[in-house]
PDB file of N, CA and C in Angstrom:
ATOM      1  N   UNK A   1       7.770 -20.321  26.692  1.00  0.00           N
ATOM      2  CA  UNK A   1       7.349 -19.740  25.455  1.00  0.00           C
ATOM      3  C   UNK A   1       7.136 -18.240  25.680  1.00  0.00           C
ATOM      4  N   UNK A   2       7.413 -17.625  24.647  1.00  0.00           N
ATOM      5  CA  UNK A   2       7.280 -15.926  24.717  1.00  0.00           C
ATOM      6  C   UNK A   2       5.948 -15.958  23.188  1.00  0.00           C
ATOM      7  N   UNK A   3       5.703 -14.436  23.673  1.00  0.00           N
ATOM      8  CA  UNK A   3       4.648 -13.874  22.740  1.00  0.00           C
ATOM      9  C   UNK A   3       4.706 -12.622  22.510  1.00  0.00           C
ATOM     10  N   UNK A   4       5.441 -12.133  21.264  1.00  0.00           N
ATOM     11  CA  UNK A   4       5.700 -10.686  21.532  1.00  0.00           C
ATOM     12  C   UNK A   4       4.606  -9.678  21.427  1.00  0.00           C
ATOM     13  N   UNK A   5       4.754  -8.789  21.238  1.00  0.00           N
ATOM     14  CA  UNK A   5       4.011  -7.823  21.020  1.00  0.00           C
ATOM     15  C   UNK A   5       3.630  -7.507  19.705  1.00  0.00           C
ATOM     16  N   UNK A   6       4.614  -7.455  19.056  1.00  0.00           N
ATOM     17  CA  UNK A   6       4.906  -7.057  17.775  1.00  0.00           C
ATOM     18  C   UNK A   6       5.920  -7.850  17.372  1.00  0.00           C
ATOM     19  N   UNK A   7       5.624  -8.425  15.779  1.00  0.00           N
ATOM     20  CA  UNK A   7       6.497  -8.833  15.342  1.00  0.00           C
ATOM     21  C   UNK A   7       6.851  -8.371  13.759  1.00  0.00           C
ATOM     22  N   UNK A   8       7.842  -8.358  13.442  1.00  0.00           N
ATOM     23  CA  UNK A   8       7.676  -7.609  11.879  1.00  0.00           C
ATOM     24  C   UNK A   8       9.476  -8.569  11.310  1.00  0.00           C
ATOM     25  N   UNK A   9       9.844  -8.485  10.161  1.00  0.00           N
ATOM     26  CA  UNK A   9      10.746  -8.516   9.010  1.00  0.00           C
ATOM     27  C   UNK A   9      11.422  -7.688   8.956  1.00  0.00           C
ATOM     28  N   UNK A  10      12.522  -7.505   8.844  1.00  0.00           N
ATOM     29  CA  UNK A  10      13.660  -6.326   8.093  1.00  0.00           C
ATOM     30  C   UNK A  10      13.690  -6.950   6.648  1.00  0.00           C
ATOM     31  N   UNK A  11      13.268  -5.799   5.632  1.00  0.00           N
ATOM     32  CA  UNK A  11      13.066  -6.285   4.485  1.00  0.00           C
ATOM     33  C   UNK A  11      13.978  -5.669   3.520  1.00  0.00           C
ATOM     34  N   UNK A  12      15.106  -6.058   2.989  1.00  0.00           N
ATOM     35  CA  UNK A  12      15.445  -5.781   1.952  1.00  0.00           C
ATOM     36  C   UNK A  12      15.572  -5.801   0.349  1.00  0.00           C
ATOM     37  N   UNK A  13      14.797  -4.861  -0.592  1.00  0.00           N
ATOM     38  CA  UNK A  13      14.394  -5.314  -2.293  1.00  0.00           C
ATOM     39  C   UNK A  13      15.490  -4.267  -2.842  1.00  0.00           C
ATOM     40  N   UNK A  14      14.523  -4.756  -4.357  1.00  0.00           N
ATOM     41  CA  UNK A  14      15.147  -3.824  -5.473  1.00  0.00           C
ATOM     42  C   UNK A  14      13.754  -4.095  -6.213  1.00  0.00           C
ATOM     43  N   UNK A  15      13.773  -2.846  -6.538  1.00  0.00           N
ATOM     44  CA  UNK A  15      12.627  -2.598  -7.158  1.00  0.00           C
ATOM     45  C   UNK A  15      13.323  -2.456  -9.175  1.00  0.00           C
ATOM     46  N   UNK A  16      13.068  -3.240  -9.938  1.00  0.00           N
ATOM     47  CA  UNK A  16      13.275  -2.933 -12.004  1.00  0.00           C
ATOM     48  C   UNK A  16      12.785  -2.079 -12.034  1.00  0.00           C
ATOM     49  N   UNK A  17      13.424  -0.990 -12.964  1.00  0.00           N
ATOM     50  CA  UNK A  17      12.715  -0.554 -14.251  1.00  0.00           C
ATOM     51  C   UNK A  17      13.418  -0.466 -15.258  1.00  0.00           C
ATOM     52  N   UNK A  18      12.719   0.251 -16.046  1.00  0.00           N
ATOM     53  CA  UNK A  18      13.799   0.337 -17.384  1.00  0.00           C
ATOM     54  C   UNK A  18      14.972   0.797 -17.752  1.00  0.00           C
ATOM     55  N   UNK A  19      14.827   1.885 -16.566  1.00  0.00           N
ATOM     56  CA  UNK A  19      16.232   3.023 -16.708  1.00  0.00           C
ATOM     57  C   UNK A  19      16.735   2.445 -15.506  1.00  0.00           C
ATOM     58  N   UNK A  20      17.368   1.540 -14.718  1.00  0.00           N
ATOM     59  CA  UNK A  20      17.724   0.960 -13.557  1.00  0.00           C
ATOM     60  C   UNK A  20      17.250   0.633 -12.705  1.00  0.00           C
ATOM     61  N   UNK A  21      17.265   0.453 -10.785  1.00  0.00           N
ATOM     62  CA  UNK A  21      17.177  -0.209  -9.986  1.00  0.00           C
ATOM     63  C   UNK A  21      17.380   0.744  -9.075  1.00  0.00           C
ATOM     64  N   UNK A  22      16.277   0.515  -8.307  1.00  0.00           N
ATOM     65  CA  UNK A  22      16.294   1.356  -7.036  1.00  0.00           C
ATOM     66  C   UNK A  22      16.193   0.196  -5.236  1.00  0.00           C
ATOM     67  N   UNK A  23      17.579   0.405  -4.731  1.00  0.00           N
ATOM     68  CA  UNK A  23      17.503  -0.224  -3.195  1.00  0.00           C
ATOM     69  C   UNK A  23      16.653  -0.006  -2.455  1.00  0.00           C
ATOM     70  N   UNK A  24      15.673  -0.934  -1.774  1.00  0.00           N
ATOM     71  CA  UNK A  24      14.813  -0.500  -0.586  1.00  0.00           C
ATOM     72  C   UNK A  24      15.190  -1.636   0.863  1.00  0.00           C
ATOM     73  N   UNK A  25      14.925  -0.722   2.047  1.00  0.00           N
ATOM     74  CA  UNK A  25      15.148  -1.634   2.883  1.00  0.00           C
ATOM     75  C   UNK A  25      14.212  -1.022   4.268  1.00  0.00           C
ATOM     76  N   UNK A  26      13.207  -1.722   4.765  1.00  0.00           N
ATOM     77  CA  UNK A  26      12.536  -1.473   5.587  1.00  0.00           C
ATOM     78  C   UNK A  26      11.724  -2.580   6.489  1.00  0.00           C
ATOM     79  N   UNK A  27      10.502  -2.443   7.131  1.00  0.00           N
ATOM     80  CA  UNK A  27       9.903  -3.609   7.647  1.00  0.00           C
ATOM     81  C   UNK A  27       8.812  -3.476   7.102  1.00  0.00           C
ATOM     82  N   UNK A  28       8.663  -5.541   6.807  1.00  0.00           N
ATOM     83  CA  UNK A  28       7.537  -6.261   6.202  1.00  0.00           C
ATOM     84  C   UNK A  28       6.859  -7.456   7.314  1.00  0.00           C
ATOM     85  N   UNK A  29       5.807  -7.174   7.103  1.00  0.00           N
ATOM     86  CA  UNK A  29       4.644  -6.662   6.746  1.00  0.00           C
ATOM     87  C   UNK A  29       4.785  -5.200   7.206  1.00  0.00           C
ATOM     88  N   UNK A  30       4.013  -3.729   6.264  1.00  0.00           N
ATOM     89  CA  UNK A  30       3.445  -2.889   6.668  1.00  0.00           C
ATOM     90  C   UNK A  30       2.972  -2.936   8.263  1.00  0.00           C
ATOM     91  N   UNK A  31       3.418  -2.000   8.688  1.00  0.00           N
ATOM     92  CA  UNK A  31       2.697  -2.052  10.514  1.00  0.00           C
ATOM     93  C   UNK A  31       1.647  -1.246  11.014  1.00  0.00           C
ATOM     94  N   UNK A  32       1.426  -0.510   9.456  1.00  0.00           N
ATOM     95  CA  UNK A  32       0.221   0.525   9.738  1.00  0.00           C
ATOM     96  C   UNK A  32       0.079   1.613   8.496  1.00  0.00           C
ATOM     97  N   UNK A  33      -0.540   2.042   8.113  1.00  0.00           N
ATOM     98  CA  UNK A  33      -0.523   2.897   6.354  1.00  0.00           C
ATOM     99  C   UNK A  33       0.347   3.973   6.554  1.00  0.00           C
ATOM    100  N   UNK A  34       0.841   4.526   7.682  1.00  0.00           N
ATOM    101  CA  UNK A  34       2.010   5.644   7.177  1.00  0.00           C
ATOM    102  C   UNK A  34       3.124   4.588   6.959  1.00  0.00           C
ATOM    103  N   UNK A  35       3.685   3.240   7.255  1.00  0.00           N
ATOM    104  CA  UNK A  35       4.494   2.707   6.756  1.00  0.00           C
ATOM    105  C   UNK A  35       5.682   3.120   5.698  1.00  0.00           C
ATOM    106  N   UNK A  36       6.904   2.984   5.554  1.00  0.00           N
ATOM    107  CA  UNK A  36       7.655   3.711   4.598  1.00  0.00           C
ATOM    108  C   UNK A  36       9.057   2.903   5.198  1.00  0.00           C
ATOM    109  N   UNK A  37       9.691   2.775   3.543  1.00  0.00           N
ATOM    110  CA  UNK A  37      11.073   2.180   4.172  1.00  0.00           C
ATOM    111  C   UNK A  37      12.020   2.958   3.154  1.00  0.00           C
ATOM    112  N   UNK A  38      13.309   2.980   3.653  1.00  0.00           N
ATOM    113  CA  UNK A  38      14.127   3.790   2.880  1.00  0.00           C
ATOM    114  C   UNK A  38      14.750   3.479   1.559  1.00  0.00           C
ATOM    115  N   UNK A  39      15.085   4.431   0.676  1.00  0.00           N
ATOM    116  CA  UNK A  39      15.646   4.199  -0.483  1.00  0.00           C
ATOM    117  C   UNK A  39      17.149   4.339  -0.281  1.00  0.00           C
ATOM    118  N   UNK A  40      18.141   3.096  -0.655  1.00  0.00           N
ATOM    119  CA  UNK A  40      19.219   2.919   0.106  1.00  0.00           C
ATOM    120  C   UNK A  40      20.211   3.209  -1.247  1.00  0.00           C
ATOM    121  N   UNK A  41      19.989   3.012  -1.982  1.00  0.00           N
ATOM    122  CA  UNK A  41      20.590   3.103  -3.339  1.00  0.00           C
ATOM    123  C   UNK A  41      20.185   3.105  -4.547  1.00  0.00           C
ATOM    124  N   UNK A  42      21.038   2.959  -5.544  1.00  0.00           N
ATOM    125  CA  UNK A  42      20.183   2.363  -7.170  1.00  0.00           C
ATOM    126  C   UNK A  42      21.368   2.646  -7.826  1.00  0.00           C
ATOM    127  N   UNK A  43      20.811   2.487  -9.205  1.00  0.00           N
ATOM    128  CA  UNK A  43      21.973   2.153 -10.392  1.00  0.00           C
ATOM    129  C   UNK A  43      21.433   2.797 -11.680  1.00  0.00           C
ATOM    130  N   UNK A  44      21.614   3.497 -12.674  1.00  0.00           N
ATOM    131  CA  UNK A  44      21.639   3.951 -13.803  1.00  0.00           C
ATOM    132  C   UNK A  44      20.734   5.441 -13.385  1.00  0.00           C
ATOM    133  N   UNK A  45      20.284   5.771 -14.137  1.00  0.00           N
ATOM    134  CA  UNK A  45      19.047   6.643 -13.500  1.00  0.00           C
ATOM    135  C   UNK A  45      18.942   7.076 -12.030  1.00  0.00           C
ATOM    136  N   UNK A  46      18.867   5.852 -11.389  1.00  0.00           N
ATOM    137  CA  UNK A  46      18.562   6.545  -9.921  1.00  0.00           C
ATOM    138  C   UNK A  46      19.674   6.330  -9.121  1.00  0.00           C
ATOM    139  N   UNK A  47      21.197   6.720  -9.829  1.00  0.00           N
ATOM    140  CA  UNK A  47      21.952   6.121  -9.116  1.00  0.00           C
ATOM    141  C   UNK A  47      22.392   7.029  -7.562  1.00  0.00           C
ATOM    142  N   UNK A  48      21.943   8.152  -8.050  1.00  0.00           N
ATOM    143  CA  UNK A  48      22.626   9.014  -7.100  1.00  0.00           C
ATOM    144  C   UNK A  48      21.355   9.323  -5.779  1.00  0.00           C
ATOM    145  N   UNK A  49      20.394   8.769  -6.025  1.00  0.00           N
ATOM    146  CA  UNK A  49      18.686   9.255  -5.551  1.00  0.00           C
ATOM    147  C   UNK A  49      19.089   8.746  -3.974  1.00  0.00           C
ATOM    148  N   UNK A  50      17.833   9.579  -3.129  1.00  0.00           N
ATOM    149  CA  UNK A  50      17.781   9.195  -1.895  1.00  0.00           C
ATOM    150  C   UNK A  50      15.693   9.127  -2.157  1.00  0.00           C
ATOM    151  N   UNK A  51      15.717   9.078  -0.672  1.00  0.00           N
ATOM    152  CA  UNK A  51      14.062   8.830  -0.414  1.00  0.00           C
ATOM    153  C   UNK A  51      13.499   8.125   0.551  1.00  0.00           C
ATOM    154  N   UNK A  52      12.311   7.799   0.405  1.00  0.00           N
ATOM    155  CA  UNK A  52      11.652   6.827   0.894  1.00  0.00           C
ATOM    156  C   UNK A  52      10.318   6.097  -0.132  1.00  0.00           C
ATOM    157  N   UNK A  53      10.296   4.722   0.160  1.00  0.00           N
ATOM    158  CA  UNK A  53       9.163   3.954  -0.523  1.00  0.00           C
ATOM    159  C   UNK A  53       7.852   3.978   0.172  1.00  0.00           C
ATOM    160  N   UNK A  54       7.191   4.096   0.176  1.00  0.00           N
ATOM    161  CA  UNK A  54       5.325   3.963   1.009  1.00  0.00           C
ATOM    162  C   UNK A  54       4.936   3.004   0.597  1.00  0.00           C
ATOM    163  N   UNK A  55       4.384   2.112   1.496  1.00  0.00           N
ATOM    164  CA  UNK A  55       3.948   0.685   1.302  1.00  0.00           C
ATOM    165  C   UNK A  55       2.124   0.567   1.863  1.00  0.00           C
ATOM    166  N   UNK A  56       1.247   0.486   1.028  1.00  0.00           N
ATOM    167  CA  UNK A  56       0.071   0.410   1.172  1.00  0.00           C
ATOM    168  C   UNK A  56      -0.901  -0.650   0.521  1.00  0.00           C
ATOM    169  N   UNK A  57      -1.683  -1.402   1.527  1.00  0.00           N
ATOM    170  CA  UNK A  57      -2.676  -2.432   0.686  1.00  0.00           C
ATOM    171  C   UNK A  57      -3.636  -1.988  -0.564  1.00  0.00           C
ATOM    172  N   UNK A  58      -3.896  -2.252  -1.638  1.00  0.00           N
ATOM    173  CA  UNK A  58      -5.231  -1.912  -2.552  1.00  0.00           C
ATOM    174  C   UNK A  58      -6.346  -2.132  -2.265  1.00  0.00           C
ATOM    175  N   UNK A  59      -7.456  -2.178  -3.034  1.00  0.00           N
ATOM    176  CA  UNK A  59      -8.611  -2.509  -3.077  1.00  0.00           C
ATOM    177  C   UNK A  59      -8.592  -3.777  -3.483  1.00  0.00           C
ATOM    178  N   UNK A  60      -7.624  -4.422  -3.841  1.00  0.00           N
ATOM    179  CA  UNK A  60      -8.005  -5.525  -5.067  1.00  0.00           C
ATOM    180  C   UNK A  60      -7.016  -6.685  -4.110  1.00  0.00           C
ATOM    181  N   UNK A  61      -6.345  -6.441  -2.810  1.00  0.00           N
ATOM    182  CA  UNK A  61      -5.461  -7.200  -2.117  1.00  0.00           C
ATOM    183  C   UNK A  61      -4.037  -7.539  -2.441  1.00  0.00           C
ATOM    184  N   UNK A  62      -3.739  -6.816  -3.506  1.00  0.00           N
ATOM    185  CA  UNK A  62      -2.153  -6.323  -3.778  1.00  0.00           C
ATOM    186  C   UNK A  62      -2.062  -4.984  -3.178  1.00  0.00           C
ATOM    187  N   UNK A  63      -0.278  -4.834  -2.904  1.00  0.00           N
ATOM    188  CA  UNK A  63       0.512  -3.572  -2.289  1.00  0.00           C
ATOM    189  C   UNK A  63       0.696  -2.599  -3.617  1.00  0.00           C
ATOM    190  N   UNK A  64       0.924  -1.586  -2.658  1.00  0.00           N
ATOM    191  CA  UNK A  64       1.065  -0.490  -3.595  1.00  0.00           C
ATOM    192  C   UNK A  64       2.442   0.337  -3.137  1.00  0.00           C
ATOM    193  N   UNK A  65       3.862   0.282  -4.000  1.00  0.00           N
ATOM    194  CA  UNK A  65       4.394   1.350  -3.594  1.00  0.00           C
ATOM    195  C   UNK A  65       4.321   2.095  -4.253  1.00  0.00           C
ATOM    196  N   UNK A  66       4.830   3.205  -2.915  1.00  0.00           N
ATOM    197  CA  UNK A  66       4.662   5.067  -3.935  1.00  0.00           C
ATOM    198  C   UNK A  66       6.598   4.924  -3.204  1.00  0.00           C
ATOM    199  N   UNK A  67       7.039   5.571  -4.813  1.00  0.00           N
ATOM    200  CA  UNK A  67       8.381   6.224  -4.575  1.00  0.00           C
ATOM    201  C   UNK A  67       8.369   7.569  -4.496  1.00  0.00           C
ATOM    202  N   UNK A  68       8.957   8.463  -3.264  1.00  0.00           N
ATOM    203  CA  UNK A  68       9.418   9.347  -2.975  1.00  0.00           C
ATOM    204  C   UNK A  68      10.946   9.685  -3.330  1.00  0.00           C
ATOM    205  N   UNK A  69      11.549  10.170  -4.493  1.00  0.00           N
ATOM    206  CA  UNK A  69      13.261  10.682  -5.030  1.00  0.00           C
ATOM    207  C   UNK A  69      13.525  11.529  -4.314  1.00  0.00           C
ATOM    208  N   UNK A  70      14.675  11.985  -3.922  1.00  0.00           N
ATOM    209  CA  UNK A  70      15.396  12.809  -3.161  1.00  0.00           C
ATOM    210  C   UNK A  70      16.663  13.143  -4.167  1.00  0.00           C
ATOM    211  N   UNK A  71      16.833  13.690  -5.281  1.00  0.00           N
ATOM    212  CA  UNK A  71      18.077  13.996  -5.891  1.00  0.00           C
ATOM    213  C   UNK A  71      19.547  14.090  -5.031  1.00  0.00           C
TER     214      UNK A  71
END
């Protein structure tokens, strides 16, 4: 049996909104509050966007992302 050190997810979403869809792909669970996974694509609105997403716990025990656009 092994026991790593660290273990984490390669996570790939899409985040709705109204004006289109933005690609994210990073690791889940969060591994620490600077956490951040990249913005890989999107469609209408954000089709052309770059970035990164920030992934942070609340007060209330839901996540919080913050989107960072990169035109």
């Amino acid at each position: 049996m092994i026991h790593p050190e660290k273990f984490s997810l390669l996570c790939s979403s899409t985040a709705e909104f109204a004006d289109g869809q933005i690609s994210i792909s990073g690791e889940f669970p969060p591994t620490d509050p600077d956490s951040s996974g990249a913005i890989t694509g999107g469609t209408g609105a954000y089709e052309d966007v770059g970035g990164e997403v920030t992934v942070a716990p609340s007060d209330t025990g839901t996540l919080l992302l913050n989107f960072f656009l990169v035109p």
